[in-house]
PDB file of N, CA and C in Angstrom:
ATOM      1  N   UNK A   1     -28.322 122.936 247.170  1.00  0.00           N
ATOM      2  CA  UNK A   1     -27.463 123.700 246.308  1.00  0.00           C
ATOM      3  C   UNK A   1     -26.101 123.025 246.270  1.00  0.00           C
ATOM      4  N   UNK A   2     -25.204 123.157 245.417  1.00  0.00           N
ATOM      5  CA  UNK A   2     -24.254 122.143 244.988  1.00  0.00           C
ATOM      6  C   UNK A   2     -23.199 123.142 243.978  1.00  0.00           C
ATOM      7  N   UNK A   3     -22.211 123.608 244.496  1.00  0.00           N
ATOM      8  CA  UNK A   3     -21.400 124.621 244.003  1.00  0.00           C
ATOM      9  C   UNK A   3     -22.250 126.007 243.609  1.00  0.00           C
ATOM     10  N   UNK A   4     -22.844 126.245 244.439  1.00  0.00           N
ATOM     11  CA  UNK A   4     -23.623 127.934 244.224  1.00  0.00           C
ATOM     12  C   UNK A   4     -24.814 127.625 243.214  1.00  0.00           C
ATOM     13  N   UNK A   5     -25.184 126.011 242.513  1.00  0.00           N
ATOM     14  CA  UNK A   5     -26.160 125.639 240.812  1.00  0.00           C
ATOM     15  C   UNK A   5     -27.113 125.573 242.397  1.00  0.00           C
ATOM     16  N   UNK A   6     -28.455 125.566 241.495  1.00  0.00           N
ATOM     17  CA  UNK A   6     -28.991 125.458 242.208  1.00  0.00           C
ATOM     18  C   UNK A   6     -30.075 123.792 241.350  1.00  0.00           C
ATOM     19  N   UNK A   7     -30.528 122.849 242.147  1.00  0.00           N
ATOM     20  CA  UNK A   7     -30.459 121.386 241.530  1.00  0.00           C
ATOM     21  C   UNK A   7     -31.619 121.209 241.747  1.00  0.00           C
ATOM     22  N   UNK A   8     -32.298 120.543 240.713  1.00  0.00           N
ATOM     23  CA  UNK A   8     -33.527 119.786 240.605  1.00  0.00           C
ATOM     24  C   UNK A   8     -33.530 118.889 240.394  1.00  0.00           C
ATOM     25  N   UNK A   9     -34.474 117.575 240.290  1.00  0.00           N
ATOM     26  CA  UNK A   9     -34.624 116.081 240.013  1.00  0.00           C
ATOM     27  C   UNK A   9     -36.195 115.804 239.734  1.00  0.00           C
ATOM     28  N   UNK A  10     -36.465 115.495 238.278  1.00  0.00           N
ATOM     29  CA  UNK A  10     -37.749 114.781 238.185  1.00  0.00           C
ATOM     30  C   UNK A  10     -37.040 113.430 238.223  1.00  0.00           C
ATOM     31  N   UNK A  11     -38.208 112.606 238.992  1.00  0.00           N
ATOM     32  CA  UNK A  11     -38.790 111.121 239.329  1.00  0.00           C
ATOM     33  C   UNK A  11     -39.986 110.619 238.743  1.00  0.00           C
ATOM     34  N   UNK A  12     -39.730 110.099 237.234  1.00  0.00           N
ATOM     35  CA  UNK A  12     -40.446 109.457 237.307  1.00  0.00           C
ATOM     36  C   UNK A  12     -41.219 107.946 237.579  1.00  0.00           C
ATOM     37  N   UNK A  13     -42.461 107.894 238.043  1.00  0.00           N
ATOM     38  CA  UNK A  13     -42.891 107.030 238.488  1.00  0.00           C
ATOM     39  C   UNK A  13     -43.925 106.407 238.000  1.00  0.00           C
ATOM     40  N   UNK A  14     -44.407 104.899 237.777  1.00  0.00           N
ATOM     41  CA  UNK A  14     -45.383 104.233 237.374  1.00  0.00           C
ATOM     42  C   UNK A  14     -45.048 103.146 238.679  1.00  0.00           C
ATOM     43  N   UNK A  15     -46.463 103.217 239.423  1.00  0.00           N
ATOM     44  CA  UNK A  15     -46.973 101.345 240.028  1.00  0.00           C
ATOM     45  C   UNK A  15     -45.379 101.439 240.837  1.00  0.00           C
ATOM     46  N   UNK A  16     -45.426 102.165 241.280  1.00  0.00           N
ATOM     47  CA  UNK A  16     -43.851 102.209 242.524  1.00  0.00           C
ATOM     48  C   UNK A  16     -44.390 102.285 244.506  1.00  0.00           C
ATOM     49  N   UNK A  17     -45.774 101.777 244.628  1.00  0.00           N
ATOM     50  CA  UNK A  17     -45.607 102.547 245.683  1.00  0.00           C
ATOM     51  C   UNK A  17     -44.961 101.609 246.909  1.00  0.00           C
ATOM     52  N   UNK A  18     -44.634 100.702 246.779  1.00  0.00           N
ATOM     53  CA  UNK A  18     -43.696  99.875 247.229  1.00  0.00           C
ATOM     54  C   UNK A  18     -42.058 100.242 246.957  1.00  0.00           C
ATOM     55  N   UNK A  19     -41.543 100.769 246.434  1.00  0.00           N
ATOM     56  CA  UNK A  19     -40.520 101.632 246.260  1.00  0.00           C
ATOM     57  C   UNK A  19     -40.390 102.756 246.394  1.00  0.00           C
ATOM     58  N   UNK A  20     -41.623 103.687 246.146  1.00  0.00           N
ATOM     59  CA  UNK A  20     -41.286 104.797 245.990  1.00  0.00           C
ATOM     60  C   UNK A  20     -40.941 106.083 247.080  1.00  0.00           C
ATOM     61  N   UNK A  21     -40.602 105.280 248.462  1.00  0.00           N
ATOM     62  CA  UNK A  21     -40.426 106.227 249.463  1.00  0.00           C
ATOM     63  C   UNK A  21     -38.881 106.139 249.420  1.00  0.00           C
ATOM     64  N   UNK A  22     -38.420 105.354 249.339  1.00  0.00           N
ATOM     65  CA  UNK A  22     -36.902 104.484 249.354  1.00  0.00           C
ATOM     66  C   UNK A  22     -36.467 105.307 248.881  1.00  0.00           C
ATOM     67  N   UNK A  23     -36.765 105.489 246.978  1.00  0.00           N
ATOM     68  CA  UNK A  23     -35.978 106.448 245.812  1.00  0.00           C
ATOM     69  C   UNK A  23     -36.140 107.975 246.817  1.00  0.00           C
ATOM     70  N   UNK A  24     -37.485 107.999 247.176  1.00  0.00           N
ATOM     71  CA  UNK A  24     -37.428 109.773 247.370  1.00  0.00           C
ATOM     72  C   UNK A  24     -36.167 109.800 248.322  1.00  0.00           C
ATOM     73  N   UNK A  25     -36.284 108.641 249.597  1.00  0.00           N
ATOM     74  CA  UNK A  25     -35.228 109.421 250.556  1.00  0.00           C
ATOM     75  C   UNK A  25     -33.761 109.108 249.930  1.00  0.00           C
ATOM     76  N   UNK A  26     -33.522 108.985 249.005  1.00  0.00           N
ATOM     77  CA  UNK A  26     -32.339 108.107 248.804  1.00  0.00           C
ATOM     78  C   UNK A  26     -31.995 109.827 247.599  1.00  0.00           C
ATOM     79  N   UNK A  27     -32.597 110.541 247.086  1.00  0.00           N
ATOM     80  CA  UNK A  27     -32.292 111.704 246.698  1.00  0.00           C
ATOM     81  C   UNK A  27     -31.310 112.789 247.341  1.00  0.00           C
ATOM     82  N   UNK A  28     -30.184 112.817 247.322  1.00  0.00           N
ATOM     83  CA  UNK A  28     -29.330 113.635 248.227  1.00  0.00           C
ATOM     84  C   UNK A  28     -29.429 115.435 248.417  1.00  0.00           C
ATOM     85  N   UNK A  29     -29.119 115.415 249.619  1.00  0.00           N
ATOM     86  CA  UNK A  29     -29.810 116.994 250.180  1.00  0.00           C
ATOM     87  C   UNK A  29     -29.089 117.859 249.667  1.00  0.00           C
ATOM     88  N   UNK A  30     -28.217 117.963 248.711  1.00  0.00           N
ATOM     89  CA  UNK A  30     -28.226 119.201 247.606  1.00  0.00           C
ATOM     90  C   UNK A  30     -28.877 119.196 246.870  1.00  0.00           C
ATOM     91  N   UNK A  31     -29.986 118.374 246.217  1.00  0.00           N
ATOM     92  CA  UNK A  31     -31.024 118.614 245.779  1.00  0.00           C
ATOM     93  C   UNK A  31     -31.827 119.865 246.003  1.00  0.00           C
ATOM     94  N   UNK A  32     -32.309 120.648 245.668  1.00  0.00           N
ATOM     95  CA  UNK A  32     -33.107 121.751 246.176  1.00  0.00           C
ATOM     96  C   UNK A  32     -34.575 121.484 245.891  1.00  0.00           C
ATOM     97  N   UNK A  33     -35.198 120.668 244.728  1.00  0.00           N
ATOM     98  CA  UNK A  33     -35.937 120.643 243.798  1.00  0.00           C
ATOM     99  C   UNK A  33     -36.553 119.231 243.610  1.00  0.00           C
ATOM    100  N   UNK A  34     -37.036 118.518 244.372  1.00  0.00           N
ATOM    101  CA  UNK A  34     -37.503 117.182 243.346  1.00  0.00           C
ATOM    102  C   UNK A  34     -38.656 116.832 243.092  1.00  0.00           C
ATOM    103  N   UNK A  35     -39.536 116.730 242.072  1.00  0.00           N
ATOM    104  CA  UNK A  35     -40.788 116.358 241.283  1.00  0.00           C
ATOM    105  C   UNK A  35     -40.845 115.390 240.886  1.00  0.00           C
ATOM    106  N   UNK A  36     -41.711 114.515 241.458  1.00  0.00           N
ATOM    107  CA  UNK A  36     -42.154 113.541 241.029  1.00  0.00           C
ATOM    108  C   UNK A  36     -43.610 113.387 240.512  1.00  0.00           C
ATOM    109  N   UNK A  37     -43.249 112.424 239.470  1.00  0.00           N
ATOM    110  CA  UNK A  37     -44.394 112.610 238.267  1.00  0.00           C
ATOM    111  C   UNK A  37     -45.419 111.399 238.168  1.00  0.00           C
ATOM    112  N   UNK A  38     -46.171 111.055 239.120  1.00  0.00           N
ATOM    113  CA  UNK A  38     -46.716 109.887 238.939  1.00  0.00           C
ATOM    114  C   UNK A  38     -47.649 109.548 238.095  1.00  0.00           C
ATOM    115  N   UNK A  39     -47.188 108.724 236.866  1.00  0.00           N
ATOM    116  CA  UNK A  39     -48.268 108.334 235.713  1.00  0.00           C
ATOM    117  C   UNK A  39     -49.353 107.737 235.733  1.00  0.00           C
ATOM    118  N   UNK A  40     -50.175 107.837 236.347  1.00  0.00           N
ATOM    119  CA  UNK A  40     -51.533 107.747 236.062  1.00  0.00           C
ATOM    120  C   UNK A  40     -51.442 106.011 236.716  1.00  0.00           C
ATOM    121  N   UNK A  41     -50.341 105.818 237.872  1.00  0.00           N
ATOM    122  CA  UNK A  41     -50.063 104.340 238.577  1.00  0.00           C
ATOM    123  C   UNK A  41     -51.515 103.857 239.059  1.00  0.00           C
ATOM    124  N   UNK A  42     -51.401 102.811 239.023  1.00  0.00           N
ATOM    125  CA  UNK A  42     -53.019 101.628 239.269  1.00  0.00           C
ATOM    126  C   UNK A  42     -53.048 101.542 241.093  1.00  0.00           C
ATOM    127  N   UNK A  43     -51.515 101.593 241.507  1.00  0.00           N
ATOM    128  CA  UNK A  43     -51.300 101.902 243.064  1.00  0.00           C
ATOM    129  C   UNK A  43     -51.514 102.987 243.969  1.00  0.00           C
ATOM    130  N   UNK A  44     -50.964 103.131 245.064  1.00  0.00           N
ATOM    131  CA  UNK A  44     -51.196 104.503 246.115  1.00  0.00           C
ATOM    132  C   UNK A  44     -49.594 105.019 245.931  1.00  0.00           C
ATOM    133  N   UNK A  45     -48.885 104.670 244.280  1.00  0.00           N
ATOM    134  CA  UNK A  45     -47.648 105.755 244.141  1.00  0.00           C
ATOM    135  C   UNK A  45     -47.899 107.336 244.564  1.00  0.00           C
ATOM    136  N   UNK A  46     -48.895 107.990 244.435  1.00  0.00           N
ATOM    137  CA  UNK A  46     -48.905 109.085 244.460  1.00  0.00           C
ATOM    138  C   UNK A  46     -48.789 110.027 245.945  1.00  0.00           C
ATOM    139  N   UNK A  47     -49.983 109.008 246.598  1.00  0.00           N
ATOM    140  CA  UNK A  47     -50.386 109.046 247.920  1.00  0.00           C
ATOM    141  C   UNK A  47     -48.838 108.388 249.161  1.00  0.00           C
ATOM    142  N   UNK A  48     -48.106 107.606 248.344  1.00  0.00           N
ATOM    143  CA  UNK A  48     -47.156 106.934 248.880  1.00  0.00           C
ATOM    144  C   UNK A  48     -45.582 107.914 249.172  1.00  0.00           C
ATOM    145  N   UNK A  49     -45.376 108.778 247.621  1.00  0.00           N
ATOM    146  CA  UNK A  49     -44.739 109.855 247.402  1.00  0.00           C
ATOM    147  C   UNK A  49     -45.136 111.268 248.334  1.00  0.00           C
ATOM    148  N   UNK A  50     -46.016 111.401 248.221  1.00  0.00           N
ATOM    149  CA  UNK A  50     -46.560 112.751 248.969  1.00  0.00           C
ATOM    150  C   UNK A  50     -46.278 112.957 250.539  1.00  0.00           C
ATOM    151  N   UNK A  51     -46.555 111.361 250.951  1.00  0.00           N
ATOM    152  CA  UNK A  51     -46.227 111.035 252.157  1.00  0.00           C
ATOM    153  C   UNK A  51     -44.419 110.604 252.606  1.00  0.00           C
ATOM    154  N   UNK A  52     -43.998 110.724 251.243  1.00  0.00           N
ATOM    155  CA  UNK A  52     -42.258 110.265 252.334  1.00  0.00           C
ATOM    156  C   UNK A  52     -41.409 111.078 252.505  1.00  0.00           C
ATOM    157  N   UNK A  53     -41.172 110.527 253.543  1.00  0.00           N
ATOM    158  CA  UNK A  53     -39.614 111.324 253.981  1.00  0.00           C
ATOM    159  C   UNK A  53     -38.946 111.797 253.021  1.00  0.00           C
ATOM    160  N   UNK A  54     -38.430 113.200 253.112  1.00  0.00           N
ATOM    161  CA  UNK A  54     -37.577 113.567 252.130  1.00  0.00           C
ATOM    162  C   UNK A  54     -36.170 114.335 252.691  1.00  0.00           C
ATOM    163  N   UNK A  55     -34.930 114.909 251.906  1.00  0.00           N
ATOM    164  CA  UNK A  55     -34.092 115.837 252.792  1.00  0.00           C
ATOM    165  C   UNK A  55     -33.658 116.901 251.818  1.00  0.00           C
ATOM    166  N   UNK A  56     -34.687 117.267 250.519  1.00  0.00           N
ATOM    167  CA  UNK A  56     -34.630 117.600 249.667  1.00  0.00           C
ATOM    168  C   UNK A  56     -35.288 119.305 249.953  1.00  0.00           C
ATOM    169  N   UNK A  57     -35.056 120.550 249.392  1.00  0.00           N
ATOM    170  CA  UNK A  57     -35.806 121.714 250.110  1.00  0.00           C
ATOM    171  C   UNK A  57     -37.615 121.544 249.665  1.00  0.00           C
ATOM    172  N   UNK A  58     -37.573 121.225 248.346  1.00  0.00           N
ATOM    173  CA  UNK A  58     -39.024 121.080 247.789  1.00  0.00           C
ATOM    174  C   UNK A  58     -39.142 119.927 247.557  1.00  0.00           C
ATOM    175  N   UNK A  59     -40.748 118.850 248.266  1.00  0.00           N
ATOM    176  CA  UNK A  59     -40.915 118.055 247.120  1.00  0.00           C
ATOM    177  C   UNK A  59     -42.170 117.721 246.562  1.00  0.00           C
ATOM    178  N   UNK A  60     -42.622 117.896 245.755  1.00  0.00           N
ATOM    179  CA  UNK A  60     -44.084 118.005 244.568  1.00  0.00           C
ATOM    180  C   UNK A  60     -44.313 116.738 244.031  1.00  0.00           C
ATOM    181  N   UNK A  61     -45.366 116.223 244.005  1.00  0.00           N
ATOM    182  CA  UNK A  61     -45.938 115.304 243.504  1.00  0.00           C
ATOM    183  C   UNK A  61     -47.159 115.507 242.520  1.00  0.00           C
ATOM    184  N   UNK A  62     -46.861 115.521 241.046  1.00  0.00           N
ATOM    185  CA  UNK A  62     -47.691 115.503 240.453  1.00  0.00           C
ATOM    186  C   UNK A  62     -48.400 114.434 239.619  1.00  0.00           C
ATOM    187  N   UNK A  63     -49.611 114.570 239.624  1.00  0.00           N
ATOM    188  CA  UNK A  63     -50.472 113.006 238.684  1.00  0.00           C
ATOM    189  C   UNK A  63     -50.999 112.930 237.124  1.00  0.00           C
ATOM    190  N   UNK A  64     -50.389 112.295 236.704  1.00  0.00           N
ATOM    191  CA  UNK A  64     -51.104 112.295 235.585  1.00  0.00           C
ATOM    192  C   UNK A  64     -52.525 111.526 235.804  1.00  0.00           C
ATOM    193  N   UNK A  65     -53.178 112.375 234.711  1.00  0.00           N
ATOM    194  CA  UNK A  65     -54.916 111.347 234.365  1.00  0.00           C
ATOM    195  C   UNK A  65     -54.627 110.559 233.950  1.00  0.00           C
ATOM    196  N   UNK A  66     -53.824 109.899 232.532  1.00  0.00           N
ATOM    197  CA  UNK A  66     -53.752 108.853 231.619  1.00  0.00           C
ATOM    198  C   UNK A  66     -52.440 108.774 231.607  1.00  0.00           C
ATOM    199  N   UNK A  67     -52.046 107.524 231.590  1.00  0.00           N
ATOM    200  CA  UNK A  67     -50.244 107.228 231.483  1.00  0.00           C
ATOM    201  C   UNK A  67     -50.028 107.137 230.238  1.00  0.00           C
ATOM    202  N   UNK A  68     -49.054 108.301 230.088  1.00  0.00           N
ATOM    203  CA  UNK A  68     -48.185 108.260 229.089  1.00  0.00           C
ATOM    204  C   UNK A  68     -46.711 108.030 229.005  1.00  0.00           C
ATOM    205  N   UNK A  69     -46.136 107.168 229.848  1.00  0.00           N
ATOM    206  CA  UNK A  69     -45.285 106.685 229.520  1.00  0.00           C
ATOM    207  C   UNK A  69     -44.448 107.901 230.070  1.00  0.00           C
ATOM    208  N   UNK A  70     -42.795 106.935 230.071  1.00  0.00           N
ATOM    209  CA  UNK A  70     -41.701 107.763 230.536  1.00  0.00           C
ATOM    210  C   UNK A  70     -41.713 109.581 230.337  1.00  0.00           C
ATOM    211  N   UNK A  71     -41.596 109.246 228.766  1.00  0.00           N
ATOM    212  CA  UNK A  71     -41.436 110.709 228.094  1.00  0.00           C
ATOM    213  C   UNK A  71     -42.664 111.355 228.518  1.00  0.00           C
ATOM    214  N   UNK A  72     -43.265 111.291 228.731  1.00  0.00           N
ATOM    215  CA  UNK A  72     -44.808 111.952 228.793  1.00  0.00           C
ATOM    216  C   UNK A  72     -44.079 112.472 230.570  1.00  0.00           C
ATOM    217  N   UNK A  73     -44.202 111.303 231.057  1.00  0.00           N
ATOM    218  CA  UNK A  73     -43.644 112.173 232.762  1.00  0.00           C
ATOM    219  C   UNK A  73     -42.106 113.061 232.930  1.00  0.00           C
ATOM    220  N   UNK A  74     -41.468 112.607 232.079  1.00  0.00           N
ATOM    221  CA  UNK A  74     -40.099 113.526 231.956  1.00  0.00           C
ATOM    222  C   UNK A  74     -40.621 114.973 231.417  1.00  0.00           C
ATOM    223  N   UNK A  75     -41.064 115.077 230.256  1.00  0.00           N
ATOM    224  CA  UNK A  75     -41.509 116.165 229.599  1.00  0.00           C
ATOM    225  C   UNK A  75     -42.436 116.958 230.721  1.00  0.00           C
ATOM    226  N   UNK A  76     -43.281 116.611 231.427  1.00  0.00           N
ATOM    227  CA  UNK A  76     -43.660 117.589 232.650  1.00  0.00           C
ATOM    228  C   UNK A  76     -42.821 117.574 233.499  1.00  0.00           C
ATOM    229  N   UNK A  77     -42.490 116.738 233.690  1.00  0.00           N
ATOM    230  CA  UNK A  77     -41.587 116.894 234.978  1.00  0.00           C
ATOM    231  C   UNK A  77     -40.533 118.697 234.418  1.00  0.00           C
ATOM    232  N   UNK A  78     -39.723 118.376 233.604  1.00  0.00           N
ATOM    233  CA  UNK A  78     -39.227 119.271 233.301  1.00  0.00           C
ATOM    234  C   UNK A  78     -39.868 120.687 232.873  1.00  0.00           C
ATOM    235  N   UNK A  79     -41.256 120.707 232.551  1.00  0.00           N
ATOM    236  CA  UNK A  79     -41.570 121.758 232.442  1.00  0.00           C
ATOM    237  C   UNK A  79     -42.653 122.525 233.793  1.00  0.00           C
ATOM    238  N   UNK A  80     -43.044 121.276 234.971  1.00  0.00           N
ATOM    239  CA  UNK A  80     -43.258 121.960 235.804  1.00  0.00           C
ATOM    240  C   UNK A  80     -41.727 122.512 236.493  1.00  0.00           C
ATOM    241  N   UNK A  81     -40.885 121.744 236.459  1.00  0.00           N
ATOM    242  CA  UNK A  81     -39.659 122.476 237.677  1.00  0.00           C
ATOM    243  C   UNK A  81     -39.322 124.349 236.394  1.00  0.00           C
ATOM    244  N   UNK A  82     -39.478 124.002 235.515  1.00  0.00           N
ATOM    245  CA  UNK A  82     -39.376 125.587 234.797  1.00  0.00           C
ATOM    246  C   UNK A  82     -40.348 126.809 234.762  1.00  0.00           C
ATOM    247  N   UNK A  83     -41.001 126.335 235.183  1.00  0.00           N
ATOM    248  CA  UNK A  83     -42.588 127.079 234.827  1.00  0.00           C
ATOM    249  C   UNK A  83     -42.623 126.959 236.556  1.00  0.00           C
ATOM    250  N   UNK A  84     -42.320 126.661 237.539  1.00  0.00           N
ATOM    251  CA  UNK A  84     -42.533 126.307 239.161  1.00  0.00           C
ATOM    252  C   UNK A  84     -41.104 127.562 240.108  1.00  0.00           C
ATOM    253  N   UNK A  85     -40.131 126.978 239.314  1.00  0.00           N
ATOM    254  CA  UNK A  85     -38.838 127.339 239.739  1.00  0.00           C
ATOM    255  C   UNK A  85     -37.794 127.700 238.996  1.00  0.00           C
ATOM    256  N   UNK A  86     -38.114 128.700 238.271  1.00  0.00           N
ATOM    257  CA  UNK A  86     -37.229 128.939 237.372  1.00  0.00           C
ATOM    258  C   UNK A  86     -35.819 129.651 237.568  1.00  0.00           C
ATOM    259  N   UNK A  87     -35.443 129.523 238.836  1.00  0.00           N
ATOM    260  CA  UNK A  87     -33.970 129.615 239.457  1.00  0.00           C
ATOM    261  C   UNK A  87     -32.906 128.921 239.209  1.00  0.00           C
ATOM    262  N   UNK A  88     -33.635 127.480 239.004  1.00  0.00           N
ATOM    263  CA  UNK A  88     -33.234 126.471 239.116  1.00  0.00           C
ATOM    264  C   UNK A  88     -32.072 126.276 238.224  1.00  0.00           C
ATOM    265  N   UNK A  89     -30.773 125.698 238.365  1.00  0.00           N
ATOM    266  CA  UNK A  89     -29.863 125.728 237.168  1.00  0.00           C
ATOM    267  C   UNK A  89     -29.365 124.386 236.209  1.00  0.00           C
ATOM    268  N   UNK A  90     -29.928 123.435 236.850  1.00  0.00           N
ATOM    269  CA  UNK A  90     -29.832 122.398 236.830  1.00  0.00           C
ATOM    270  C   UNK A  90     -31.123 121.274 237.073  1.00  0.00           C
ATOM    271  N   UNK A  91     -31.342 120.870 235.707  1.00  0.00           N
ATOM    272  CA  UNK A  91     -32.160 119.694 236.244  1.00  0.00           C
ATOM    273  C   UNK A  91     -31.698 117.803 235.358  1.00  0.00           C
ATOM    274  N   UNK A  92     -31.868 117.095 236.307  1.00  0.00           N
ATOM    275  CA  UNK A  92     -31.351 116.005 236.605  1.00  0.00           C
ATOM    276  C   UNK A  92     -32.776 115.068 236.753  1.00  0.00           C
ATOM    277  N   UNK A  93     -32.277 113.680 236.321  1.00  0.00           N
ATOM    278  CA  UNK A  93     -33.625 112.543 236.084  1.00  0.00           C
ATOM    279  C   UNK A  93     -33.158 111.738 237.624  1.00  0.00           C
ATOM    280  N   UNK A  94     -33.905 111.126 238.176  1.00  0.00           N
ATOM    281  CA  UNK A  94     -33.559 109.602 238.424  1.00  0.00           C
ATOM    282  C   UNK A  94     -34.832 108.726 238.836  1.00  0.00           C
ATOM    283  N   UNK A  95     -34.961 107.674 238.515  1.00  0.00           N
ATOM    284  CA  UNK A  95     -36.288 106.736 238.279  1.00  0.00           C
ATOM    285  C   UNK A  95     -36.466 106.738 239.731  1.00  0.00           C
ATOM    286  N   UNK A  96     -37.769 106.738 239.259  1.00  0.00           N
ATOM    287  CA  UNK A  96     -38.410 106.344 240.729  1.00  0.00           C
ATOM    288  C   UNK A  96     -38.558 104.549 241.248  1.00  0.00           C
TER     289      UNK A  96
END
């Protein structure tokens, strides 16, 4: 939480799983919220995410079947943290 808002972050991700523990911990702990959206990666992004360290209150990892690209993972991303947590007052991107 971050002035009383309460903060979310979709991550999206393609073929990161060599990065993708780094970005999660590197998400700062007023975060309340972060979802990450892994597109349908050819790697263990998903399995890689699920597993990292975080200092965030929630963190969700969801998969797409077929990659659709950025917008395709932003557009859920944002509508699971609404449809998940709809407290939330604030939501915020940063790449995975």
């Amino acid at each position: 939480m971050f002035l009383g808002a309460k903060i979310a972050v979709v991550m999206p991700a393609y073929n990161e799983a060599d990065k993708i523990a780094a970005a999660i911990a590197a998400v700062p702990a007023l975060v309340d919220v972060l979802v990450v959206i892994d597109d349908a990666s050819r790697d263990d992004t998903a399995s890689c995410a699920a597993m990292a360290p975080h200092q965030v209150g929630v963190c969700e990892v969801i998969s797409h079947a077929q990659n659709g690209g950025v917008g395709a993972s932003l557009s859920t991303g944002y509508a699971q943290v609404l449809a998940r947590h709809p407290d939330v007052d604030v939501i915020a991107v940063m790449a995975g």
